[in-house]
N, C-alpha and C. Protein backbone atom coordinates (compact mmCIF):
# COMPACT_ATOMS: atom_id res chain seq x y z
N UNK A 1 25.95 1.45 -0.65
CA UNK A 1 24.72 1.02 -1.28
C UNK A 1 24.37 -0.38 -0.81
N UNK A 2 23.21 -0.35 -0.60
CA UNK A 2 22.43 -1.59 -0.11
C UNK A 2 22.47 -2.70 -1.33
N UNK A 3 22.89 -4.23 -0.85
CA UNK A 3 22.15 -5.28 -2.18
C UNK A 3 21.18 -5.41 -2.24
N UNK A 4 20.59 -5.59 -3.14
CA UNK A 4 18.65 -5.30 -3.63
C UNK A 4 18.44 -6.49 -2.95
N UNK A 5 17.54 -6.83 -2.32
CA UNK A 5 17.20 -8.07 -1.91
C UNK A 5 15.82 -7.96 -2.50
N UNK A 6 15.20 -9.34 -2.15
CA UNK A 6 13.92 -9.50 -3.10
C UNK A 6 12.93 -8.83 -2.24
N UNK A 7 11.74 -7.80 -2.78
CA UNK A 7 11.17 -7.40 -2.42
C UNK A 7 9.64 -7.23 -3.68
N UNK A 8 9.51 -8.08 -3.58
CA UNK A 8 8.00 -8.24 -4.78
C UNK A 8 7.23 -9.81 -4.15
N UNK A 9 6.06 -9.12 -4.07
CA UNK A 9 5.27 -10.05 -3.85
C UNK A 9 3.82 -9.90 -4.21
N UNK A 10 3.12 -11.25 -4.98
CA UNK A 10 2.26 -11.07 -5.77
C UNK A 10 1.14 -11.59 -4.49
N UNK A 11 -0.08 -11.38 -4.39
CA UNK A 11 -1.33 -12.23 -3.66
C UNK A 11 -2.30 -12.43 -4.61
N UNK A 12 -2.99 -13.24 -4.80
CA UNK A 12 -3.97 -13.53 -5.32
C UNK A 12 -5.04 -12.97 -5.14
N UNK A 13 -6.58 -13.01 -5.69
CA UNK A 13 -7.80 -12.19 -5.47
C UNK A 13 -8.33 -12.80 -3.94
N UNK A 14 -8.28 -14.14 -3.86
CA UNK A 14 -8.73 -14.25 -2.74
C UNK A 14 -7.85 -14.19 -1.35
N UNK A 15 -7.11 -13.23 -1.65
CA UNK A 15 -6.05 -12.79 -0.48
C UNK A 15 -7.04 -12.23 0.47
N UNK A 16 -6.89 -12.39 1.96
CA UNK A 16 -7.68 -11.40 2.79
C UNK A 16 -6.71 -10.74 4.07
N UNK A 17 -7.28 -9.65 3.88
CA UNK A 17 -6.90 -8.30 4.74
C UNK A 17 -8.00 -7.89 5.62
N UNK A 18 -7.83 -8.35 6.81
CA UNK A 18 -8.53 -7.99 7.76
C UNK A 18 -10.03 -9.32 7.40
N UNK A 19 -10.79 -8.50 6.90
CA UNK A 19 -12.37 -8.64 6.04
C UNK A 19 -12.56 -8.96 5.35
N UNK A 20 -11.52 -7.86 4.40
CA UNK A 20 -11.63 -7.76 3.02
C UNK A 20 -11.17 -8.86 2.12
N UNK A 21 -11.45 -9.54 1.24
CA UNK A 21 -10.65 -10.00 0.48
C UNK A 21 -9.90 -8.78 -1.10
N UNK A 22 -8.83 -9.57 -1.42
CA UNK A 22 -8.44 -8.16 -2.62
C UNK A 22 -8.95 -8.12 -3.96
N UNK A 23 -10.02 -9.59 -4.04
CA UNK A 23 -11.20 -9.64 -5.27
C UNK A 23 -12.20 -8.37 -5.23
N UNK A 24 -12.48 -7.94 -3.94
CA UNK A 24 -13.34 -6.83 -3.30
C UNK A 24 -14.02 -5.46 -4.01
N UNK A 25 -12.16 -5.69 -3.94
CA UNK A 25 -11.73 -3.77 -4.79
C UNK A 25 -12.10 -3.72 -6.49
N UNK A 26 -12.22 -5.37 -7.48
CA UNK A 26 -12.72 -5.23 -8.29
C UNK A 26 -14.73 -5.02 -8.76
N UNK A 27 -14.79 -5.41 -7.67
CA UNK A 27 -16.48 -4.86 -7.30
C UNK A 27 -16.90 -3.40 -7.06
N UNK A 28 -15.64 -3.33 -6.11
CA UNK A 28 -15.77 -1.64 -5.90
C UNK A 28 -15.67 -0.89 -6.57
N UNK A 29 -14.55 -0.80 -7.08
CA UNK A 29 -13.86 0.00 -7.91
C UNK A 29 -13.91 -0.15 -9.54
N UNK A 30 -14.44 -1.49 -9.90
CA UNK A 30 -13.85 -1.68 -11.18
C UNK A 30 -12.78 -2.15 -11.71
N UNK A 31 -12.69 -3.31 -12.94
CA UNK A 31 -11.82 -3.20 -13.58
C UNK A 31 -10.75 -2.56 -13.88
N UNK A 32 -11.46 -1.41 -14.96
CA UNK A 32 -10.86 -0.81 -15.34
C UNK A 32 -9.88 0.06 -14.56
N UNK A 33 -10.82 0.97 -13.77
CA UNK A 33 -10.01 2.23 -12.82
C UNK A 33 -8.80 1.58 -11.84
N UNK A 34 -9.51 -0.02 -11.61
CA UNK A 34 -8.63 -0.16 -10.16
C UNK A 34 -7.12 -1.26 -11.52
N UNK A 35 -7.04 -1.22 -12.45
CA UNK A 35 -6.02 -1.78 -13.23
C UNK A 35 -5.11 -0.90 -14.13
N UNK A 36 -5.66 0.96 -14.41
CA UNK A 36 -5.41 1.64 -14.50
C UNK A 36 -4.66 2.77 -12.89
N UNK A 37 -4.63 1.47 -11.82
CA UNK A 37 -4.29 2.37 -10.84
C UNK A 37 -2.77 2.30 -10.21
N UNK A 38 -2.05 3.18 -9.35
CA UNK A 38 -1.29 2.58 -8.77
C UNK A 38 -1.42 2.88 -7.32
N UNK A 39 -1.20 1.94 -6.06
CA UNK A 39 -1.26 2.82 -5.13
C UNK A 39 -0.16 2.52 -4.52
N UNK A 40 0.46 4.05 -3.64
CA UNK A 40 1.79 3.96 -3.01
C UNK A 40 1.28 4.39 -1.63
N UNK A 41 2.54 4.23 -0.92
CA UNK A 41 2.24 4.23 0.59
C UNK A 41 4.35 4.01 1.01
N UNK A 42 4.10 5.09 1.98
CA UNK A 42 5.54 5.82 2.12
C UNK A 42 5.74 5.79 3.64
N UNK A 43 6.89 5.32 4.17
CA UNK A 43 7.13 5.46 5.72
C UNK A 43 8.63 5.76 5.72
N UNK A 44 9.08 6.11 6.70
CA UNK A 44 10.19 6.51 7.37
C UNK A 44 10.35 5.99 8.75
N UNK A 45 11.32 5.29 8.59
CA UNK A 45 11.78 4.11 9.80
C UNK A 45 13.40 4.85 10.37
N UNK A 46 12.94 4.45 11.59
CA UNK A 46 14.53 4.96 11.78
C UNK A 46 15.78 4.44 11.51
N UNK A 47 15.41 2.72 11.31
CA UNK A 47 16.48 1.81 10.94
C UNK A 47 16.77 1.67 9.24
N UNK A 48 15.58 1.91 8.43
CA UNK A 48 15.73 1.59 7.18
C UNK A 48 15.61 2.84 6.28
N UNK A 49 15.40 3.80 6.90
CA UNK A 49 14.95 4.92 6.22
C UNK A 49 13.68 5.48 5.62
N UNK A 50 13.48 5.57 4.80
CA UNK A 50 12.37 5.68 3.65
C UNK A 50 11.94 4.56 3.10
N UNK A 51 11.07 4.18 3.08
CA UNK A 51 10.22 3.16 2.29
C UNK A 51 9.29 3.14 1.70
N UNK A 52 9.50 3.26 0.47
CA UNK A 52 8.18 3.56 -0.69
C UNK A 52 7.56 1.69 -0.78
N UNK A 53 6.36 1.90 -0.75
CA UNK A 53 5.79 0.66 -1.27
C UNK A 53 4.88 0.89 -2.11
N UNK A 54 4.57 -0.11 -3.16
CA UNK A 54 3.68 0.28 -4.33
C UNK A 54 3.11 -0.80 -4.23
N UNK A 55 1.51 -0.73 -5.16
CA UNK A 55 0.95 -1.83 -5.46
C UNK A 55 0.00 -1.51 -6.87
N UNK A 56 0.39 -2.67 -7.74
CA UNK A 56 -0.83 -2.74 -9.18
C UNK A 56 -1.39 -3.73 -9.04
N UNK A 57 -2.77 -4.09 -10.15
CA UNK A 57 -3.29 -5.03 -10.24
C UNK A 57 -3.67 -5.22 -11.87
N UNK A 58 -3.14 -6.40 -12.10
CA UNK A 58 -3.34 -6.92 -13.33
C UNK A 58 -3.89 -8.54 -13.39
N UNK A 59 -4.95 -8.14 -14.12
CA UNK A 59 -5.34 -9.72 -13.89
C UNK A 59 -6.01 -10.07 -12.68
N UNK A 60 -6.82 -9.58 -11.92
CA UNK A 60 -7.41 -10.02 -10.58
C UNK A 60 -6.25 -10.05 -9.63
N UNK A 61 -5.05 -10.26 -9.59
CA UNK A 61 -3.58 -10.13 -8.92
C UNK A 61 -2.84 -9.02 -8.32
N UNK A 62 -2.23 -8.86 -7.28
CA UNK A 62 -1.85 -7.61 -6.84
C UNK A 62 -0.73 -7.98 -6.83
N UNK A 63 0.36 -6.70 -7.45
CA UNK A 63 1.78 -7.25 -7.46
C UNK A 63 2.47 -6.17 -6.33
N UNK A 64 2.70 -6.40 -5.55
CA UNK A 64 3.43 -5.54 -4.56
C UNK A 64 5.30 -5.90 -4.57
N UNK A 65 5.57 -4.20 -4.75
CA UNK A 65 7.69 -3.99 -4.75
C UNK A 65 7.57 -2.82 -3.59
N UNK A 66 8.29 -2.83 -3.21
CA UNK A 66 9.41 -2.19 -2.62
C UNK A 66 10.18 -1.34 -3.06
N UNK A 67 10.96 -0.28 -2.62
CA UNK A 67 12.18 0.75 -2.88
C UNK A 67 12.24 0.77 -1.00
N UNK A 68 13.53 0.74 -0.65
CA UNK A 68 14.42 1.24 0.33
C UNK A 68 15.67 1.84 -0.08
N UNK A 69 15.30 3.18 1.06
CA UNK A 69 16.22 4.34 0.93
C UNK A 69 17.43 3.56 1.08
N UNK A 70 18.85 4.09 0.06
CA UNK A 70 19.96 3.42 -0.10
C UNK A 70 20.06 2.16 -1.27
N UNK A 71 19.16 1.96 -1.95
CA UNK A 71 18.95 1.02 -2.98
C UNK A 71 19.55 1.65 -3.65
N UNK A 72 20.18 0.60 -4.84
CA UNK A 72 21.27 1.60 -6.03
C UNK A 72 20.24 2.36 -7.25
N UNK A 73 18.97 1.83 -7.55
CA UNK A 73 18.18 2.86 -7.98
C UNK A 73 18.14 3.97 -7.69
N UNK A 74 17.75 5.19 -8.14
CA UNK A 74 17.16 6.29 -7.33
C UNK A 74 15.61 5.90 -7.08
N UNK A 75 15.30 6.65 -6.81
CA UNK A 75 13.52 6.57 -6.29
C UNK A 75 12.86 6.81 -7.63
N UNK A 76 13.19 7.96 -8.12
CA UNK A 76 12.57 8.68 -9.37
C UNK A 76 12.49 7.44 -10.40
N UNK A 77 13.80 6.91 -10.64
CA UNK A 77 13.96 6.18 -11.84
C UNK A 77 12.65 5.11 -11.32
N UNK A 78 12.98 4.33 -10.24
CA UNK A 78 12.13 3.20 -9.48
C UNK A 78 10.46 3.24 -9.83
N UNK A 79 10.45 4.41 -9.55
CA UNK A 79 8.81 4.81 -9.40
C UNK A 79 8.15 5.09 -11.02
N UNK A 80 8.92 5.98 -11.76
CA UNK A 80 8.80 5.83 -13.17
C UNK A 80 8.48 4.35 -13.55
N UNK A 81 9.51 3.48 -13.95
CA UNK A 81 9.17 2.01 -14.35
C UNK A 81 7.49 1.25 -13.43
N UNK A 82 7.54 1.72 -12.68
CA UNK A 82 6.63 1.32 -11.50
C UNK A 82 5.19 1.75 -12.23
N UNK A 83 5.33 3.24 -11.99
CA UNK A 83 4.15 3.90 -12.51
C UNK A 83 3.82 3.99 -14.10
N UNK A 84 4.47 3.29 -14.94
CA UNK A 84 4.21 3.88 -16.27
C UNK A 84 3.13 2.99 -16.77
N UNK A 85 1.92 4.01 -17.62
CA UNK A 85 1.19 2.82 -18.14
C UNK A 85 -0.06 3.11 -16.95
N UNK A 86 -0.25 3.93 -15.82
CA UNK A 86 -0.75 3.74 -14.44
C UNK A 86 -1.45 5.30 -14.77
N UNK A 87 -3.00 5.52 -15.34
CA UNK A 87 -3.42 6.67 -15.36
C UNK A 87 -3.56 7.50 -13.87
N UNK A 88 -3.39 6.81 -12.59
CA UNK A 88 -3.82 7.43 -11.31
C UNK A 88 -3.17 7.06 -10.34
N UNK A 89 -2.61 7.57 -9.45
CA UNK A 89 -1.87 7.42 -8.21
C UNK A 89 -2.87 7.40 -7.13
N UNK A 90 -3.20 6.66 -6.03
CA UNK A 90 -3.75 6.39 -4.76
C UNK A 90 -2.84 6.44 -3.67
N UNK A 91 -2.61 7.26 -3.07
CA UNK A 91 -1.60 7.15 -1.76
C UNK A 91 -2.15 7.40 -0.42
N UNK A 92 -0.97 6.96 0.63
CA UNK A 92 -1.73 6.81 1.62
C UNK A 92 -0.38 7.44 2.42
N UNK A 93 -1.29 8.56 3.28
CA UNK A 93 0.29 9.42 3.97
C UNK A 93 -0.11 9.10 5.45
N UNK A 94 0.81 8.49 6.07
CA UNK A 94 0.62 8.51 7.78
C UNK A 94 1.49 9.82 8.17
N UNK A 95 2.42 10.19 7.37
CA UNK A 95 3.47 11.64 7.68
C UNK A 95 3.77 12.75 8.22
N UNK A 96 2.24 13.17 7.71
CA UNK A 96 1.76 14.65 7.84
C UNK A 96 2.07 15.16 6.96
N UNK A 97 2.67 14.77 6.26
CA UNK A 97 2.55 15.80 4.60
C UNK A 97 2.07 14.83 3.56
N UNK A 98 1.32 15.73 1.94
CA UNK A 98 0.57 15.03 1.68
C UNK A 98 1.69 14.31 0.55
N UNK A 99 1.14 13.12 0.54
CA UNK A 99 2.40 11.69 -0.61
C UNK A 99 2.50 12.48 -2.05
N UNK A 100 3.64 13.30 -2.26
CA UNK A 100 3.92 13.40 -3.66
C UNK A 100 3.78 12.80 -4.44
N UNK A 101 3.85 11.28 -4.70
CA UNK A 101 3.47 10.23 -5.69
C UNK A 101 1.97 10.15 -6.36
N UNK A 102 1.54 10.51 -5.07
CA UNK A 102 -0.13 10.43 -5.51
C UNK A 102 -1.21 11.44 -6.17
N UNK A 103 -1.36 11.02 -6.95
CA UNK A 103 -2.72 11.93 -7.32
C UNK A 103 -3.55 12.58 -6.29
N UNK A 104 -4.41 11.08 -5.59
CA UNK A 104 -5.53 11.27 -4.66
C UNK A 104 -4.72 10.87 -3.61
N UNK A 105 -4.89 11.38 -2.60
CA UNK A 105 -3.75 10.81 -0.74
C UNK A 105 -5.61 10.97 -0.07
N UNK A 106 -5.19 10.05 0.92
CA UNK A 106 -5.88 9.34 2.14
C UNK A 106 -4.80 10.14 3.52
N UNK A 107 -4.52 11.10 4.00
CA UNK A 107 -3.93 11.46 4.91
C UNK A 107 -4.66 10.72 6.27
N UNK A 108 -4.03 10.52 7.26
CA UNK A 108 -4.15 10.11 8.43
C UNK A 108 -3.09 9.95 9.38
N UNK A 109 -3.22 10.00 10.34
CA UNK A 109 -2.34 9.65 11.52
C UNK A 109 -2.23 8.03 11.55
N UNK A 110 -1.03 7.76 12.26
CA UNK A 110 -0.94 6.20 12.65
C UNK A 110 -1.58 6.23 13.49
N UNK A 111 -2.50 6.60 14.47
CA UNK A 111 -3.25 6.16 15.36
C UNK A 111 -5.02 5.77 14.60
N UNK A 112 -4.83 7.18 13.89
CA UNK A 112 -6.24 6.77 13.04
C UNK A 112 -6.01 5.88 12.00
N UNK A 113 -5.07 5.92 11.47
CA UNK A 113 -4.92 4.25 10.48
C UNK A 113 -5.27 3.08 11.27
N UNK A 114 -4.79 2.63 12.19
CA UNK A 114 -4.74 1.87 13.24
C UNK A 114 -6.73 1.44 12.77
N UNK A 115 -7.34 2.74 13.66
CA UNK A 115 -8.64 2.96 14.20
C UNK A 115 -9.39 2.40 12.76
N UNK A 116 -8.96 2.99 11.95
CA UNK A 116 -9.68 2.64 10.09
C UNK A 116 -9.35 0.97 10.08
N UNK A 117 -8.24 0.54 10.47
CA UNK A 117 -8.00 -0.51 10.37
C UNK A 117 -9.27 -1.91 11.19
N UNK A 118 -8.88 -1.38 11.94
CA UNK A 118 -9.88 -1.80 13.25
C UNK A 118 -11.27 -2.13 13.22
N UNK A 119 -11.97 -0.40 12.87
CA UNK A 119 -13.04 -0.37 12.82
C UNK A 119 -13.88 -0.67 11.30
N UNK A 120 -13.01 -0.84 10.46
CA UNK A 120 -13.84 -0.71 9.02
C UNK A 120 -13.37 -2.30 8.01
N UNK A 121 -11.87 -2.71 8.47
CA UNK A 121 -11.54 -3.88 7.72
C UNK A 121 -11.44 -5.26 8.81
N UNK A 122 -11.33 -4.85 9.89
CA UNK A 122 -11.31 -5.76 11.15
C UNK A 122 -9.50 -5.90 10.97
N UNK A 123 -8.89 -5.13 10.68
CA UNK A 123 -7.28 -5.47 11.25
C UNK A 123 -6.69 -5.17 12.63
N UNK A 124 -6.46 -6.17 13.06
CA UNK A 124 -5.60 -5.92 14.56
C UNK A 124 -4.12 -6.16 13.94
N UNK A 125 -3.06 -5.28 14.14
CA UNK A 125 -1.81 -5.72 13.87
C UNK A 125 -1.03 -6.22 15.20
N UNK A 126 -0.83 -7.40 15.47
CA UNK A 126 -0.86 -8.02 16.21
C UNK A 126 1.06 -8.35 15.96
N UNK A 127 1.36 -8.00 17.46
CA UNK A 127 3.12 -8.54 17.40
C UNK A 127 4.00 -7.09 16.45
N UNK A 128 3.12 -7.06 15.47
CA UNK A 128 4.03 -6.51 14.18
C UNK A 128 5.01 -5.05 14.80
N UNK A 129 4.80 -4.01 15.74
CA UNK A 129 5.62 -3.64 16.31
C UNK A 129 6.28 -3.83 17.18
N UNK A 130 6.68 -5.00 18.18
CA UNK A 130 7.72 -5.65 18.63
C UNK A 130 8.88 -6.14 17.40
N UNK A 131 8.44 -6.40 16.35
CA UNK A 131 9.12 -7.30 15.17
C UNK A 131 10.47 -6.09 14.55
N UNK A 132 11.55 -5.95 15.57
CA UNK A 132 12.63 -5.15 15.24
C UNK A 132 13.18 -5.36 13.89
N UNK A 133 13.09 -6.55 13.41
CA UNK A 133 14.24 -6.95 12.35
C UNK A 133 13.80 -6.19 11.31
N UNK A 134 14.90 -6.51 10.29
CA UNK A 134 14.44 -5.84 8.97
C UNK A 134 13.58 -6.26 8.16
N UNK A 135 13.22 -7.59 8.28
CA UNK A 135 11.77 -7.96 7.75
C UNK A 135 10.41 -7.30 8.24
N UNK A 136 10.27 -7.33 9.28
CA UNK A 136 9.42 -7.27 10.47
C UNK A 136 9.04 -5.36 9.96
N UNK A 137 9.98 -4.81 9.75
CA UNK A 137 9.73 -3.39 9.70
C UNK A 137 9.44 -3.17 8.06
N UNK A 138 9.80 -4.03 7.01
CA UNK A 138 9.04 -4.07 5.66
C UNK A 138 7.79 -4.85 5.44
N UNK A 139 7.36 -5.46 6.30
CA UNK A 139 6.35 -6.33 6.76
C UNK A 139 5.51 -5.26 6.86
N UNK A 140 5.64 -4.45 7.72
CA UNK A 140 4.75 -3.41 8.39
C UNK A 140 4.27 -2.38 7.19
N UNK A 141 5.21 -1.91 6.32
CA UNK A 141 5.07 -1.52 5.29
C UNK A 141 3.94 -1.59 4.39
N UNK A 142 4.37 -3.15 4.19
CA UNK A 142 3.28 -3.92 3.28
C UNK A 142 2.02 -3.51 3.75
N UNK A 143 1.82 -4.01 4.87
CA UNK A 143 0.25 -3.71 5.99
C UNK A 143 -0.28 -2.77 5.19
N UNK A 144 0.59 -1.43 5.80
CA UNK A 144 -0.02 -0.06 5.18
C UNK A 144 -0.83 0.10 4.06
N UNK A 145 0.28 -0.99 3.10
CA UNK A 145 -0.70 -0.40 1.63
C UNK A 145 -1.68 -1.32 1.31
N UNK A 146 -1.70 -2.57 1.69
CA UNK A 146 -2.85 -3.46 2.13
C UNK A 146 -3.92 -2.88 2.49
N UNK A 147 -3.82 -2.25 4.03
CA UNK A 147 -5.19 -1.30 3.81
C UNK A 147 -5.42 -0.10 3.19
N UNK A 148 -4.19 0.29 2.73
CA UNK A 148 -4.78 1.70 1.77
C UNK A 148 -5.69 1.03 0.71
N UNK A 149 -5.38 -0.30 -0.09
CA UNK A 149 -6.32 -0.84 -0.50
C UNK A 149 -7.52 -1.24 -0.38
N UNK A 150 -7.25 -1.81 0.80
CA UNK A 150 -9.10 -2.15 1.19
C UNK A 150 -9.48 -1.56 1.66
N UNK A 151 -9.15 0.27 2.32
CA UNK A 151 -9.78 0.98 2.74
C UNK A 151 -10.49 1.67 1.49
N UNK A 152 -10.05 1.77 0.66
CA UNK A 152 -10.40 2.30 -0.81
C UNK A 152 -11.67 1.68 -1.20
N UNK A 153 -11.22 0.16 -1.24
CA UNK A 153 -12.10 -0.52 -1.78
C UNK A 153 -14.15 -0.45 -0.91
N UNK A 154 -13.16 -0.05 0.63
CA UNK A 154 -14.42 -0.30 1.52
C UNK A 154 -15.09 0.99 1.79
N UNK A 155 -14.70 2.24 1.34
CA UNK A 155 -15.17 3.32 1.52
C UNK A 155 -16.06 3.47 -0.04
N UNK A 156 -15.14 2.86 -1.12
CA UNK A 156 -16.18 3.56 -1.76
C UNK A 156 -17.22 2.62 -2.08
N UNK A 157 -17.49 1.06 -1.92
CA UNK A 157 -18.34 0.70 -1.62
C UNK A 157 -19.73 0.98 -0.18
N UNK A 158 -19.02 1.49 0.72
CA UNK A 158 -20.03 2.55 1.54
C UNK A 158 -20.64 4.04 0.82
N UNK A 159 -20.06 4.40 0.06
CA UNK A 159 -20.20 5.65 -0.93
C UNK A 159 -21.26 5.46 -1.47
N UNK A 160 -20.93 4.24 -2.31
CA UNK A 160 -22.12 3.71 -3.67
C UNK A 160 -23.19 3.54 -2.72
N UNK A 161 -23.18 2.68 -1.37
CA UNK A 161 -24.58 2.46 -0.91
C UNK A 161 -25.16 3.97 -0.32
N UNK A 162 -25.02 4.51 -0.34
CA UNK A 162 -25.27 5.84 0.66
C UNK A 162 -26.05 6.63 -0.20
């Protein structure tokens, strides 16, 4: 079993991703729905295994944890405490199968994440796959659900205008 190392990190509203800032998603989305939400986002690394990442927002604040496969948690227990209190799951599957965690999944390829990234939030991930270490590959993680967020936030603000 792995020692838990610290893996929580909070950003503020005026955090920015790509474009976006993460005040954004309360315009978009709402209060309510987007504080009643949780969104996860799941990879499989060859060095670390499985990596669930989650994100809530309370308070204009996004609190982002971690689970890596081999943690003395199980997943189940992890994700329970995580999710409770959380009427809706948002996930985001690069996999090919669709994210069990989630209610609603965003399926895509890593090439079209990439392209969503690119073309809709202005993210270039720059370096981040050279970055072997074990930071570097939970780093990458994070990314993911970063834009599963502001892709959320930026689609359905294209929605509403349409």
């Amino acid at each position: 079993m792995k020692r838990e190392e610290r893996r929580k990190w909070e950003f503020p509203p005026d955090y920015t991703h790509g474009e976006v800032t993460l005040g954004e998603a309360y315009t978009a989305l709402g209060e309510r729905w987007l504080e009643q939400a949780i969104f996860v986002s799941r990879v499989r690394d060859e060095v670390l295994g499985e990596v669930v990442t989650v994100g809530c927002f309370e308070d204009y604040f996004l609190t982002v944890e971690q689970w890596v496969e081999g943690d003395v948690e199980s997943l189940e227990t992890w994700w329970q405490a995580r999710s409770a209190g959380r009427s809706r799951s948002v996930g985001l599957s690069t996999l090919g199968d669709s994210e069990p965690l989630a209610d609603l999944a965003i399926e895509v390829s890593p090439s079209r994440l990439q392209a969503l990234e690119q073309g809709v939030l202005g993210v270039t991930r720059e370096g981040g796959v050279a970055d072997e270490s074990r930071a570097g590959r939970q780093r990458r993680a994070r990314v993911d659900l970063l834009s599963l967020i502001a892709l959320t936030a930026r689609l359905a603000e294209r929605d509403a205008v349409a």
